[in-house]
PDB file of N, CA and C in Angstrom:
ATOM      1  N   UNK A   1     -11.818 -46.467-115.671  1.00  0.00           N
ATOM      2  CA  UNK A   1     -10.879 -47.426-115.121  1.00  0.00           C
ATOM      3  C   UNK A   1     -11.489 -48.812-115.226  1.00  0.00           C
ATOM      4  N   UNK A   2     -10.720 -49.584-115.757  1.00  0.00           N
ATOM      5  CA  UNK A   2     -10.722 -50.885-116.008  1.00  0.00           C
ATOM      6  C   UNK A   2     -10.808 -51.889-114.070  1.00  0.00           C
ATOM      7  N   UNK A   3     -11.916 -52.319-113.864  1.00  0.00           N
ATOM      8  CA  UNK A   3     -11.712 -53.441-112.676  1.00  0.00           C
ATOM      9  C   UNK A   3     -11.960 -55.093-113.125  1.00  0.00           C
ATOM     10  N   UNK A   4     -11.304 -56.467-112.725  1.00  0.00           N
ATOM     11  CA  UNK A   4     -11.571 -57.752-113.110  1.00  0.00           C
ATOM     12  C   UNK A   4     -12.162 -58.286-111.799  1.00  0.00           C
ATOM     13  N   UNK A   5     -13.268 -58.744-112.171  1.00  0.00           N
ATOM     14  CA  UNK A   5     -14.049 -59.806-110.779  1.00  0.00           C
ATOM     15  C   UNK A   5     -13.352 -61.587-111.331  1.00  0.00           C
ATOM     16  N   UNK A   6     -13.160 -62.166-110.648  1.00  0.00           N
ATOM     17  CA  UNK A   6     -12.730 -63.570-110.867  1.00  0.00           C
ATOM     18  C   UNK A   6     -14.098 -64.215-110.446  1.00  0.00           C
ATOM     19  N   UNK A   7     -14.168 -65.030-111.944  1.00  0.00           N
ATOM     20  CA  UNK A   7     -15.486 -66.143-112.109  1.00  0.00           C
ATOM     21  C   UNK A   7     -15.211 -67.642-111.226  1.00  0.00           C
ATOM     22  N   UNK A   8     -15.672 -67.695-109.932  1.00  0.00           N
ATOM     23  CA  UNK A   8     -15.034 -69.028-109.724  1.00  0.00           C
ATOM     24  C   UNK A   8     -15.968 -70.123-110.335  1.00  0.00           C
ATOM     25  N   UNK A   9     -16.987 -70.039-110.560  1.00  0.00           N
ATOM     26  CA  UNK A   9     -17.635 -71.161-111.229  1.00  0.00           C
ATOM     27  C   UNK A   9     -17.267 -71.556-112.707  1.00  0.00           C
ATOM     28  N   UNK A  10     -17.041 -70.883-113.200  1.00  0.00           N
ATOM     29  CA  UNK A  10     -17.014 -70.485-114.658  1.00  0.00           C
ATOM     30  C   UNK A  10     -15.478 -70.648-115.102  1.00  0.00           C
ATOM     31  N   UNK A  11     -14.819 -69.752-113.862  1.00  0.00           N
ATOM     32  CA  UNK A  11     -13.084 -69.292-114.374  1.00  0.00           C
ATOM     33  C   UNK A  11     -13.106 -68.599-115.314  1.00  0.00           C
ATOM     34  N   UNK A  12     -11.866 -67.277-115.537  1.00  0.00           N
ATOM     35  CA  UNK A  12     -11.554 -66.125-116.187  1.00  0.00           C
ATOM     36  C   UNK A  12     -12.252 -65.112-114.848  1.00  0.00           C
ATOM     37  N   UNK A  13     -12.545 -63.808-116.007  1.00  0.00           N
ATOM     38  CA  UNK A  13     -13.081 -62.899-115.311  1.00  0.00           C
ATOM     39  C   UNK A  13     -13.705 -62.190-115.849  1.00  0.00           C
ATOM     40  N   UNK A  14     -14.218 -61.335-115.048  1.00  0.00           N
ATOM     41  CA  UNK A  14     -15.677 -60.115-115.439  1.00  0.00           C
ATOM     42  C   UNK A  14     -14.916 -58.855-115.786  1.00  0.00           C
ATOM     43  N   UNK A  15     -15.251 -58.159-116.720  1.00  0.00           N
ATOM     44  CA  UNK A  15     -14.461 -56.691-116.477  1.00  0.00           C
ATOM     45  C   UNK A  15     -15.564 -55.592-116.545  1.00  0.00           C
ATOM     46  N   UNK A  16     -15.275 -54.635-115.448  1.00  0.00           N
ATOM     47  CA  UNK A  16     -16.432 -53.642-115.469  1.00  0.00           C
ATOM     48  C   UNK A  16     -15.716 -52.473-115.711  1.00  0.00           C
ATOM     49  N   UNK A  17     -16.202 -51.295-115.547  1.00  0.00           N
ATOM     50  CA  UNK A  17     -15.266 -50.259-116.230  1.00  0.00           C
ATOM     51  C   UNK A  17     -16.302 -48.991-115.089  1.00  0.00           C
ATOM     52  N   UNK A  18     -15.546 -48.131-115.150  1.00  0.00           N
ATOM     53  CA  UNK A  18     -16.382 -46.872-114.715  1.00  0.00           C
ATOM     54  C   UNK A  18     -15.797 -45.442-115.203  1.00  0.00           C
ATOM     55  N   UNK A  19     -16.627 -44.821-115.001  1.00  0.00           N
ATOM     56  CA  UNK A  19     -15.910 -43.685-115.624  1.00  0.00           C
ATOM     57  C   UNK A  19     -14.731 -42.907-114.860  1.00  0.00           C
ATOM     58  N   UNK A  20     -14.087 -43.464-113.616  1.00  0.00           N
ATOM     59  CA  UNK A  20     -12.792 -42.697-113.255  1.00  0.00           C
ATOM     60  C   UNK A  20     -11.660 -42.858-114.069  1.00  0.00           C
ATOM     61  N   UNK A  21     -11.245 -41.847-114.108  1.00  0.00           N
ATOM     62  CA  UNK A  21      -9.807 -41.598-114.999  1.00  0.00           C
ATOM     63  C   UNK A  21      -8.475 -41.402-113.922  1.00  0.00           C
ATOM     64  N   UNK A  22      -7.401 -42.447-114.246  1.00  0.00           N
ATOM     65  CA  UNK A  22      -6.447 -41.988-113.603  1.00  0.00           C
ATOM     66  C   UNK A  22      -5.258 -41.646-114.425  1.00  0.00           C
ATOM     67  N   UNK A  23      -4.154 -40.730-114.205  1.00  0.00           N
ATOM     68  CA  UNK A  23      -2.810 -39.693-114.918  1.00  0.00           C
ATOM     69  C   UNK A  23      -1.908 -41.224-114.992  1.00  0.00           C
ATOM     70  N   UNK A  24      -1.197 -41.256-116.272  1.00  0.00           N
ATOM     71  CA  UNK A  24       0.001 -42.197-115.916  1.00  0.00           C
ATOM     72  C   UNK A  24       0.985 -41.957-114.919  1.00  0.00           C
ATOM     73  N   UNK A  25       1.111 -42.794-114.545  1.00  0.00           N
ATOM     74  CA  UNK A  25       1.742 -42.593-112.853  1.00  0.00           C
ATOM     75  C   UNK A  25       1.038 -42.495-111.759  1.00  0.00           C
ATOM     76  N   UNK A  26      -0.302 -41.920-111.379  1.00  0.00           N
ATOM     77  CA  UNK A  26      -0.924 -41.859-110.191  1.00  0.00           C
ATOM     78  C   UNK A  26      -1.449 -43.276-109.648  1.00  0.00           C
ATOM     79  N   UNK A  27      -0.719 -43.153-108.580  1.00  0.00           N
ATOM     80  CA  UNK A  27      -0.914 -44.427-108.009  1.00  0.00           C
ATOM     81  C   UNK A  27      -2.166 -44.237-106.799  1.00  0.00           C
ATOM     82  N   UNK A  28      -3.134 -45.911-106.876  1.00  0.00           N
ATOM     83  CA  UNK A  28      -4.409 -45.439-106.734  1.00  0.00           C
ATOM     84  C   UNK A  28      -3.693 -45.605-105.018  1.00  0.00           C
ATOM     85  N   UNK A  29      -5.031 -45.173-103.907  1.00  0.00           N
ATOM     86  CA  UNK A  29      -4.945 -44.989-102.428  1.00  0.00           C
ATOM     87  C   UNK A  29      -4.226 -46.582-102.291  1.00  0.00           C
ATOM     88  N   UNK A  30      -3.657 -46.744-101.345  1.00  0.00           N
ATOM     89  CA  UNK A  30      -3.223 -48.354-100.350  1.00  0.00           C
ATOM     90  C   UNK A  30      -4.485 -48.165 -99.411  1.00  0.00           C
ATOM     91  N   UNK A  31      -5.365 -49.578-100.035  1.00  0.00           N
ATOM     92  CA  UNK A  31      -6.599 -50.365 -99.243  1.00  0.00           C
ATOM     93  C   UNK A  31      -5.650 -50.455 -97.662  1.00  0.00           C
ATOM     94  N   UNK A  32      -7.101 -50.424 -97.172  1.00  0.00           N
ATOM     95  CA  UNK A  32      -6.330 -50.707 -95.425  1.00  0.00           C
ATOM     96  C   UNK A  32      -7.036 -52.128 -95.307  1.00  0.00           C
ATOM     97  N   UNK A  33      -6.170 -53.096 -95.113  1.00  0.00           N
ATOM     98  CA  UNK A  33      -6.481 -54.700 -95.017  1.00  0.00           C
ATOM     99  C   UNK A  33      -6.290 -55.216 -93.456  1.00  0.00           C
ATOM    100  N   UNK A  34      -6.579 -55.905 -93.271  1.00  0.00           N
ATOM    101  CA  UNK A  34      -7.004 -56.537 -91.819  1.00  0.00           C
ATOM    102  C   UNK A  34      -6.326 -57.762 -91.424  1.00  0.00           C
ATOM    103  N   UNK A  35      -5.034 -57.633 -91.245  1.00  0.00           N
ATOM    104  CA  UNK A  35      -4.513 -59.467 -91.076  1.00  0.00           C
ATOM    105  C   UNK A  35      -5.757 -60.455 -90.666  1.00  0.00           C
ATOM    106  N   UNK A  36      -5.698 -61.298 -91.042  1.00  0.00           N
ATOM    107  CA  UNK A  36      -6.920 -62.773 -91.163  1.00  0.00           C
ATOM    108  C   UNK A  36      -5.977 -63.886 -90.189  1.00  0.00           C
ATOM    109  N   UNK A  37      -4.601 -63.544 -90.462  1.00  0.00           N
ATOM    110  CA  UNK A  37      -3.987 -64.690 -89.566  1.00  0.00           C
ATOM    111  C   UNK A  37      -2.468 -63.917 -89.164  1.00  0.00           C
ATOM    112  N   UNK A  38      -1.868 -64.753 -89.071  1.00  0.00           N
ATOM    113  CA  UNK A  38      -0.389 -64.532 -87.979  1.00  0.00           C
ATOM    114  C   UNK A  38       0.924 -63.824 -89.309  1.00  0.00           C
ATOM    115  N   UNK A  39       0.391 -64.732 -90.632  1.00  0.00           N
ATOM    116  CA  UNK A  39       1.267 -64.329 -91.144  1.00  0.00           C
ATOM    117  C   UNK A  39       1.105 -63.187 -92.665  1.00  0.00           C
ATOM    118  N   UNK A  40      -0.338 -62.531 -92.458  1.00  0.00           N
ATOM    119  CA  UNK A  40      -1.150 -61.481 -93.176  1.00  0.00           C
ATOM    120  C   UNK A  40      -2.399 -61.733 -94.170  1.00  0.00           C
ATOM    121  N   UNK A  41      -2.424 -61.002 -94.667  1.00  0.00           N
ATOM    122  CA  UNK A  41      -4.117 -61.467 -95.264  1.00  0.00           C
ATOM    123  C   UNK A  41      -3.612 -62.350 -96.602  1.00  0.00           C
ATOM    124  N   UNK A  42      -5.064 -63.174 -96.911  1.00  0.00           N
ATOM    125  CA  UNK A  42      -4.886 -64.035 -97.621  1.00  0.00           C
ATOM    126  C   UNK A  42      -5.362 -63.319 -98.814  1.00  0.00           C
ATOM    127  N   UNK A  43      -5.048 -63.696 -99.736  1.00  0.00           N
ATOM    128  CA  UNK A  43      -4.661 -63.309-101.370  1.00  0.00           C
ATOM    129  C   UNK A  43      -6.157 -63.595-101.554  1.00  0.00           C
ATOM    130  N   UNK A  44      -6.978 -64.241-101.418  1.00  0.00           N
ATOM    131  CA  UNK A  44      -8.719 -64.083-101.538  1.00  0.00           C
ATOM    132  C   UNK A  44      -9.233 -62.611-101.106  1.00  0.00           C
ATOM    133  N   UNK A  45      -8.579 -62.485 -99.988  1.00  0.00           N
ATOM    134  CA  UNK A  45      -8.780 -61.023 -99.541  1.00  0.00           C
ATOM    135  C   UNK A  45      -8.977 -59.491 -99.799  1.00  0.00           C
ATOM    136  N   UNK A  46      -7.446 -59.818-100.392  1.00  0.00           N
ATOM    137  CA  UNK A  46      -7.080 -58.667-101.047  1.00  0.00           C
ATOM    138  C   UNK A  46      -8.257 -57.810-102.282  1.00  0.00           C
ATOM    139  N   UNK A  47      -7.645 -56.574-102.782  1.00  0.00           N
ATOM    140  CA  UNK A  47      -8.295 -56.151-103.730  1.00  0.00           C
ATOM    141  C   UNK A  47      -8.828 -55.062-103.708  1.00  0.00           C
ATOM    142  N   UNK A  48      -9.268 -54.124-104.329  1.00  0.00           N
ATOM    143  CA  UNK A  48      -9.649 -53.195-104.501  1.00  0.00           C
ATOM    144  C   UNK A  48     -11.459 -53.420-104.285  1.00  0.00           C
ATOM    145  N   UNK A  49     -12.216 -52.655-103.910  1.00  0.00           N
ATOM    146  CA  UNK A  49     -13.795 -52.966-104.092  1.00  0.00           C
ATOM    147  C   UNK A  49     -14.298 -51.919-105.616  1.00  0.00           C
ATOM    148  N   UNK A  50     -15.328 -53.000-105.753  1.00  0.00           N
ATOM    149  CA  UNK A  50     -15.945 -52.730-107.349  1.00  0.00           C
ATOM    150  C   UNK A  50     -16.755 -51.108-106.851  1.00  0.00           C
ATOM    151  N   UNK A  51     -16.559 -50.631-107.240  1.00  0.00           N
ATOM    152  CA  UNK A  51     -17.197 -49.098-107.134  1.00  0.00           C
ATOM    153  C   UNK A  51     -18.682 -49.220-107.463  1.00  0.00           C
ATOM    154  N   UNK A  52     -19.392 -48.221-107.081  1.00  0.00           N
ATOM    155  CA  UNK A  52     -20.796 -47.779-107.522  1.00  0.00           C
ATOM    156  C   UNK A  52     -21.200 -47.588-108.732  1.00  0.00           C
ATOM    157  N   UNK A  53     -21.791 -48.155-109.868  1.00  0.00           N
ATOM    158  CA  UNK A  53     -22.083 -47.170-111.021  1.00  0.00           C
ATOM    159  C   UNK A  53     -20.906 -48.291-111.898  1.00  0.00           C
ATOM    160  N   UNK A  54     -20.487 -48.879-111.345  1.00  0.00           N
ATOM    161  CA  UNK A  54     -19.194 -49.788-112.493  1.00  0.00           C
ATOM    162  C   UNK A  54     -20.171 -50.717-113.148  1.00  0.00           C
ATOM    163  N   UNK A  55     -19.857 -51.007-114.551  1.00  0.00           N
ATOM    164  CA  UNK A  55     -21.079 -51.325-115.655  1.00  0.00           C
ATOM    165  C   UNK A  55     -19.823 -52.715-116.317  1.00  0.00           C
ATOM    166  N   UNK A  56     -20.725 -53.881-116.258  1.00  0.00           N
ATOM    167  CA  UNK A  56     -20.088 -55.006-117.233  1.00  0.00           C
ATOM    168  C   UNK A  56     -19.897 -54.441-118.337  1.00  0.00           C
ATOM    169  N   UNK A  57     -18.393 -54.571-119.542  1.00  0.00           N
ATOM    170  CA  UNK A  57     -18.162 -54.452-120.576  1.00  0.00           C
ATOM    171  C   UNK A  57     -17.819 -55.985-121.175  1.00  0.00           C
ATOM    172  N   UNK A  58     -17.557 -57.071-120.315  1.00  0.00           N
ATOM    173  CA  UNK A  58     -16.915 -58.170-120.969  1.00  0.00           C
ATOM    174  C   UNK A  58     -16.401 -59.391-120.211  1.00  0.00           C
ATOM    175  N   UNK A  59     -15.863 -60.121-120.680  1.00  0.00           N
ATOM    176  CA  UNK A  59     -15.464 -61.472-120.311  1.00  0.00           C
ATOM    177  C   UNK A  59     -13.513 -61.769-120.682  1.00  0.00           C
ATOM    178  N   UNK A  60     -13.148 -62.352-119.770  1.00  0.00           N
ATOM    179  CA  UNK A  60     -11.657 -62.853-120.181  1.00  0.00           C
ATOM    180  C   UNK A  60     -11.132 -63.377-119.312  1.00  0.00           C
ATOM    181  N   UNK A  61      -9.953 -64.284-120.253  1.00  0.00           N
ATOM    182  CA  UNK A  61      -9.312 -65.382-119.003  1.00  0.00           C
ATOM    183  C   UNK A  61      -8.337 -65.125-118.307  1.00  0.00           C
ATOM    184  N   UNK A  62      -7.776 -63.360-118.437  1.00  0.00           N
ATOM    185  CA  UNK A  62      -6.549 -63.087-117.556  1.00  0.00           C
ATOM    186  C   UNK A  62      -7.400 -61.182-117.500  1.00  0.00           C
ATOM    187  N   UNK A  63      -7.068 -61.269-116.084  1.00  0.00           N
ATOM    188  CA  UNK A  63      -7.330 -59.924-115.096  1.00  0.00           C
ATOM    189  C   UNK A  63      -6.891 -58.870-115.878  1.00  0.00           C
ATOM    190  N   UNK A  64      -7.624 -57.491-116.173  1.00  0.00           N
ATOM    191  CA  UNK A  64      -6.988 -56.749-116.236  1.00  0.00           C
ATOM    192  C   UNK A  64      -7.734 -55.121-115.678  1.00  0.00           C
ATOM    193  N   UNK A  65      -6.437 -54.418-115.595  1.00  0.00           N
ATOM    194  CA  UNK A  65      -6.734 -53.174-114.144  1.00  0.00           C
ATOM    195  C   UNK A  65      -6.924 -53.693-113.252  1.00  0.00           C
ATOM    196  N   UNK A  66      -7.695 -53.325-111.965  1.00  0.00           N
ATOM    197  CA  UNK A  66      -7.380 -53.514-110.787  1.00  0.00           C
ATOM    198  C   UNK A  66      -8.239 -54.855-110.594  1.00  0.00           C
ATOM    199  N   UNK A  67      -8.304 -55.680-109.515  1.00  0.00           N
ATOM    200  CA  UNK A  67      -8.280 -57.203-109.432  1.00  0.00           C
ATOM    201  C   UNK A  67      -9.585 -56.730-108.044  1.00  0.00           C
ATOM    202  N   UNK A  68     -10.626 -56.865-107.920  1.00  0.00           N
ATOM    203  CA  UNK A  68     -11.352 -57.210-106.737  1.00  0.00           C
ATOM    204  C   UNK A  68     -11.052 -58.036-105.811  1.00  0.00           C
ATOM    205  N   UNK A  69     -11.780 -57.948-104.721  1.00  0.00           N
ATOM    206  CA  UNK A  69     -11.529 -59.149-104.041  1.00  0.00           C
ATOM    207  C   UNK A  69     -12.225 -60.188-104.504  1.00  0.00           C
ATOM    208  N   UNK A  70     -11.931 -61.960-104.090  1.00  0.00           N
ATOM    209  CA  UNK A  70     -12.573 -62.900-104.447  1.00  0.00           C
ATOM    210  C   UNK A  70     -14.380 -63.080-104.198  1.00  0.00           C
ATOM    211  N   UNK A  71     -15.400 -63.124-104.701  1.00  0.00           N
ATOM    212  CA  UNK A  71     -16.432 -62.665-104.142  1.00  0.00           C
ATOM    213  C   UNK A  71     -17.046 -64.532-103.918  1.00  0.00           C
ATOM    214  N   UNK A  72     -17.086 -64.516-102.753  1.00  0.00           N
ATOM    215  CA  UNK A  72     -17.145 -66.633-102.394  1.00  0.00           C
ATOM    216  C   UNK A  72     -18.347 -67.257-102.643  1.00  0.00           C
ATOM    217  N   UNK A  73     -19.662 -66.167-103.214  1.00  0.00           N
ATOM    218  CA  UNK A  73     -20.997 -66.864-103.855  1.00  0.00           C
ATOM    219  C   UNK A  73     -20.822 -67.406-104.589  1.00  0.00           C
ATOM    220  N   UNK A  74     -19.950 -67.694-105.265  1.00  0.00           N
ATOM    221  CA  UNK A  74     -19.842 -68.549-106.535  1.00  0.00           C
ATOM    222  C   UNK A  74     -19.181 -70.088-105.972  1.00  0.00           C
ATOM    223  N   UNK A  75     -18.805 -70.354-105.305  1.00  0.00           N
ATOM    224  CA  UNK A  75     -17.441 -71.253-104.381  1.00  0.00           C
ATOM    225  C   UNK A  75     -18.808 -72.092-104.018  1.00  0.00           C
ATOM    226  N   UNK A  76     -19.850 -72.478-104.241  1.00  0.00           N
ATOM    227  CA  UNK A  76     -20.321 -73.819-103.615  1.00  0.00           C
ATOM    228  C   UNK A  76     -20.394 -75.127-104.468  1.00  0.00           C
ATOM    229  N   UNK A  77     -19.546 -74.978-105.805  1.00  0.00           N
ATOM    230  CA  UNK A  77     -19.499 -76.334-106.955  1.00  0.00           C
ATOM    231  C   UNK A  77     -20.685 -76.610-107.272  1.00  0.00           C
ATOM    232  N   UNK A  78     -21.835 -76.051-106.918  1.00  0.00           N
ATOM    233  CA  UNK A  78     -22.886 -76.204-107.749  1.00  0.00           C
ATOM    234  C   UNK A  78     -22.854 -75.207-108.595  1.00  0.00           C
ATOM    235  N   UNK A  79     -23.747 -75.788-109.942  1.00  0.00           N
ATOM    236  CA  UNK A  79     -23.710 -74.989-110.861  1.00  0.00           C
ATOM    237  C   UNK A  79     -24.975 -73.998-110.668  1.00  0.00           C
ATOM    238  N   UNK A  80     -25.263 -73.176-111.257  1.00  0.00           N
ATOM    239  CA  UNK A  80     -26.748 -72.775-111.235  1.00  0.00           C
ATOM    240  C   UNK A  80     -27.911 -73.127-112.454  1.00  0.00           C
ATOM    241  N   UNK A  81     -28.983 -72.816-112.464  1.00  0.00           N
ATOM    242  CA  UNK A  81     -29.364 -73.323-113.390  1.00  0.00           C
ATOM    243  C   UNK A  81     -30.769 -74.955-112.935  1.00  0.00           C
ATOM    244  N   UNK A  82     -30.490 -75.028-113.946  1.00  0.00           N
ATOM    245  CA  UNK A  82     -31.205 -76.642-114.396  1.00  0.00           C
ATOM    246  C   UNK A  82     -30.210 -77.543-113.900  1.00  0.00           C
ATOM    247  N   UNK A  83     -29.227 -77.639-114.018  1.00  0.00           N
ATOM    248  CA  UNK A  83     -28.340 -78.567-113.706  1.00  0.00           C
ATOM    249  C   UNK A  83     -28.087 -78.655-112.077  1.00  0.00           C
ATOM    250  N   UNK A  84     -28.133 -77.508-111.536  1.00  0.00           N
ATOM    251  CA  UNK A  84     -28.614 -77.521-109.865  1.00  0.00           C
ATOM    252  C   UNK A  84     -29.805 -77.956-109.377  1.00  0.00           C
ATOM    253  N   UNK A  85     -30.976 -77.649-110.300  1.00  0.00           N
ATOM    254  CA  UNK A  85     -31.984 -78.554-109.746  1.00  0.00           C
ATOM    255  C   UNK A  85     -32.018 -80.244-109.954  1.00  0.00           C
ATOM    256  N   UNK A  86     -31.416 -80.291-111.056  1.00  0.00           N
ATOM    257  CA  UNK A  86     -31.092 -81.542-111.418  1.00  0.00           C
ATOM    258  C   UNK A  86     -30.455 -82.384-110.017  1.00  0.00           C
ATOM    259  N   UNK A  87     -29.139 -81.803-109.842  1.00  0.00           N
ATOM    260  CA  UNK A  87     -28.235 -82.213-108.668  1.00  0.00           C
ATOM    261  C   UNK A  87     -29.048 -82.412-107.636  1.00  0.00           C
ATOM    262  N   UNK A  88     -29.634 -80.997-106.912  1.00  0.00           N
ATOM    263  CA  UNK A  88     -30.508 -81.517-105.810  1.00  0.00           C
ATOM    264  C   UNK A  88     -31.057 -82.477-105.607  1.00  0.00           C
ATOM    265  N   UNK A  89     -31.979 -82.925-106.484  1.00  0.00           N
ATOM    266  CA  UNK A  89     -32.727 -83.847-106.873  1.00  0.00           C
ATOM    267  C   UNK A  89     -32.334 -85.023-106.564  1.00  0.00           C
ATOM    268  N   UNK A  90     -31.203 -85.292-107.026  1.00  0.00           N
ATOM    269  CA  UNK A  90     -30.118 -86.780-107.172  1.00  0.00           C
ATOM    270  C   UNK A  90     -30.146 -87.238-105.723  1.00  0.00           C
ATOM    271  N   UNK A  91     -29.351 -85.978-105.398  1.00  0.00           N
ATOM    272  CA  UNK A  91     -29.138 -85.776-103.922  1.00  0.00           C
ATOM    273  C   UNK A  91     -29.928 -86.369-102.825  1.00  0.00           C
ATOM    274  N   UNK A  92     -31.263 -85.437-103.054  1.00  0.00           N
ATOM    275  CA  UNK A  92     -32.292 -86.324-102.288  1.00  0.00           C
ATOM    276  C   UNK A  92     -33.140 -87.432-102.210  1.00  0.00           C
ATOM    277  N   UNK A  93     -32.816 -87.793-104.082  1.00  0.00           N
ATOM    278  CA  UNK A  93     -33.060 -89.490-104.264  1.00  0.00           C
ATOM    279  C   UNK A  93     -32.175 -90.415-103.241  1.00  0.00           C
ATOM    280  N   UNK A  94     -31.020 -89.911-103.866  1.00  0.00           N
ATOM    281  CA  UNK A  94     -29.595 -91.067-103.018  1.00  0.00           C
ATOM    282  C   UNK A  94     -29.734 -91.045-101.292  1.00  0.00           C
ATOM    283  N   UNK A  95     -30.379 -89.825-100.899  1.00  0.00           N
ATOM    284  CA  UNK A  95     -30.633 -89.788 -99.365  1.00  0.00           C
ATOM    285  C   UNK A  95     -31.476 -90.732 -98.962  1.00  0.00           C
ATOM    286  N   UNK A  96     -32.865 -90.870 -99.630  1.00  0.00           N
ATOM    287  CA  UNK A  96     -33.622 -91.457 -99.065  1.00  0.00           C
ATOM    288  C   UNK A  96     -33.729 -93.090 -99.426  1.00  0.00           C
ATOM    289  N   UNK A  97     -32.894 -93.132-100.905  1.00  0.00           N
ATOM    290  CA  UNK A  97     -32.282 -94.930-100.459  1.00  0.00           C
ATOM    291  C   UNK A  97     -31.360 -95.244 -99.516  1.00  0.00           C
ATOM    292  N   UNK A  98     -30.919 -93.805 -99.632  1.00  0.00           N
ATOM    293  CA  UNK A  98     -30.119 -94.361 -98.058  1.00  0.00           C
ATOM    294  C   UNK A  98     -30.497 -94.734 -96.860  1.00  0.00           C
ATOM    295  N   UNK A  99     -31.784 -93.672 -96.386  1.00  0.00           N
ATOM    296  CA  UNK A  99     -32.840 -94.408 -95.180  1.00  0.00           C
ATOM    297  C   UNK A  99     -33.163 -95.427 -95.061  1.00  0.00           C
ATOM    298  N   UNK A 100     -33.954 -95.670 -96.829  1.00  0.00           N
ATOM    299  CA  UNK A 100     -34.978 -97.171 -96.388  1.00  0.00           C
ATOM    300  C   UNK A 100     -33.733 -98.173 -95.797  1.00  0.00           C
ATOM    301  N   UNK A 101     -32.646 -98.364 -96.787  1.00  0.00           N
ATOM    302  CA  UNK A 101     -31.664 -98.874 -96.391  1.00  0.00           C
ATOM    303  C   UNK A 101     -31.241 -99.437 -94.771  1.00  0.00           C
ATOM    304  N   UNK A 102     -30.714 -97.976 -94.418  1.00  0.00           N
ATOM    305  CA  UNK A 102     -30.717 -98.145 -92.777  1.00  0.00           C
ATOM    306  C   UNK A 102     -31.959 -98.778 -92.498  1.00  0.00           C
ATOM    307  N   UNK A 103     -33.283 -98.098 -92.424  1.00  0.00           N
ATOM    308  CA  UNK A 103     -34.503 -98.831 -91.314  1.00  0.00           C
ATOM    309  C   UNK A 103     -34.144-100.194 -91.754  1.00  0.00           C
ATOM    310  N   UNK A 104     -33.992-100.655 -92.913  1.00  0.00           N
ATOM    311  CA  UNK A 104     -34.051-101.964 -93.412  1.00  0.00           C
ATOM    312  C   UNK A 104     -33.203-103.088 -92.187  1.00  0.00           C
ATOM    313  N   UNK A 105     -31.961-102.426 -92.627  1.00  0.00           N
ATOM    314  CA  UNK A 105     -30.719-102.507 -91.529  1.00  0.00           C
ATOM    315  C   UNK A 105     -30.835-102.829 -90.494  1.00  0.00           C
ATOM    316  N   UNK A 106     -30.993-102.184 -89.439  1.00  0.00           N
ATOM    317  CA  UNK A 106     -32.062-101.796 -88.415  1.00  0.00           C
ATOM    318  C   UNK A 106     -32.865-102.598 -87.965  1.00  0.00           C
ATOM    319  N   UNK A 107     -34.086-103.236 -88.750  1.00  0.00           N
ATOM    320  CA  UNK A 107     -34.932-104.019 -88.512  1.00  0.00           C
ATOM    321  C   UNK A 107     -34.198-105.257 -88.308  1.00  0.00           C
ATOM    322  N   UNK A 108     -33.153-105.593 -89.581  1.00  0.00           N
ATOM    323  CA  UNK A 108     -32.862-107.311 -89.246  1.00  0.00           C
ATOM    324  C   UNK A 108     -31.856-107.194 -88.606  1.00  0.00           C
ATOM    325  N   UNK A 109     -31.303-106.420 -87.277  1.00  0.00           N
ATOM    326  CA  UNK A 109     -30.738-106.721 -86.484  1.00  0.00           C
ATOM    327  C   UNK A 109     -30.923-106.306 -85.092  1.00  0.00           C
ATOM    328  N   UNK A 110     -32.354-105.617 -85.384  1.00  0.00           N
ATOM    329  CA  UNK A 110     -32.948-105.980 -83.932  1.00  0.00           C
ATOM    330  C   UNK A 110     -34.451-106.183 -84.165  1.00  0.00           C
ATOM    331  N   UNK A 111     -34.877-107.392 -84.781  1.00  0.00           N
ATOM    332  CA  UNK A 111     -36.247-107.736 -84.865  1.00  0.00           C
ATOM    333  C   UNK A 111     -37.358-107.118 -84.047  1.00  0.00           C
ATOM    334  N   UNK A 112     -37.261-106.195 -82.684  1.00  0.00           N
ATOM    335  CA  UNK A 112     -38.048-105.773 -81.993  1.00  0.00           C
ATOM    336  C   UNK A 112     -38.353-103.985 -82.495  1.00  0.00           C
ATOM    337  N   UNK A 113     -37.096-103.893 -83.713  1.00  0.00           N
ATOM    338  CA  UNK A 113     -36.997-102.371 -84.032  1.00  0.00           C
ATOM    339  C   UNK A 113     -38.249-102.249 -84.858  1.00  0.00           C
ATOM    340  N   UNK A 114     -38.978-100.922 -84.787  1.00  0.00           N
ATOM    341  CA  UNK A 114     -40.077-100.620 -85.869  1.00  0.00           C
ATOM    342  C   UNK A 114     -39.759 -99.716 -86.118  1.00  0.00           C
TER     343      UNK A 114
END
């Protein structure tokens, strides 16, 4: 059986495969889902879980077989890599001109500040 993980960093999806076989027509169990709010679970939610033993076969930009749920490690807009250390980096350059800045600040408007 064919399952798709959705790449949020990347976009498309993962497809893993395992060896269950299902009959045309057998329809798989109804997941028991958990309302999240007033008006039912959110579509991130949903999904089937990736089974034990399910093995990457591939890459693609539309789902196919059953759809996982959204998995949210990927959801922080950093990339991984070199380019995340890169970012960090920036990050904590731009922070700390931001300090001297303030003390700077700071000082010429209350001459008694150290």
């Amino acid at each position: 059986m064919i399952y798709s993980k959705w790449i949020p960093d990347k976009g498309g999806y993962a497809y893993y495969e395992t060896g269950e076989r299902r009959g045309l027509g057998d329809d798989l169990p109804i997941p028991s889902l958990t309302p999240t709010s007033a008006i039912g679970v959110a579509s991130t939610e949903i999904g089937r879980s990736l089974p034990l033993g399910a093995r990457l076969v591939g890459y693609g930009p539309l789902a196919q077989g059953s759809v996982v749920p959204l998995d949210r490690s990927g959801l922080s807009g950093i990339p991984e890599g070199a380019g995340k250390a890169l970012l960090l980096a920036a990050v904590g350059a731009a922070s700390a001109v931001a300090g001297v800045f303030l003390v700077r600040a700071l000082k010429n408007a209350r001459p008694g500040f150290r």
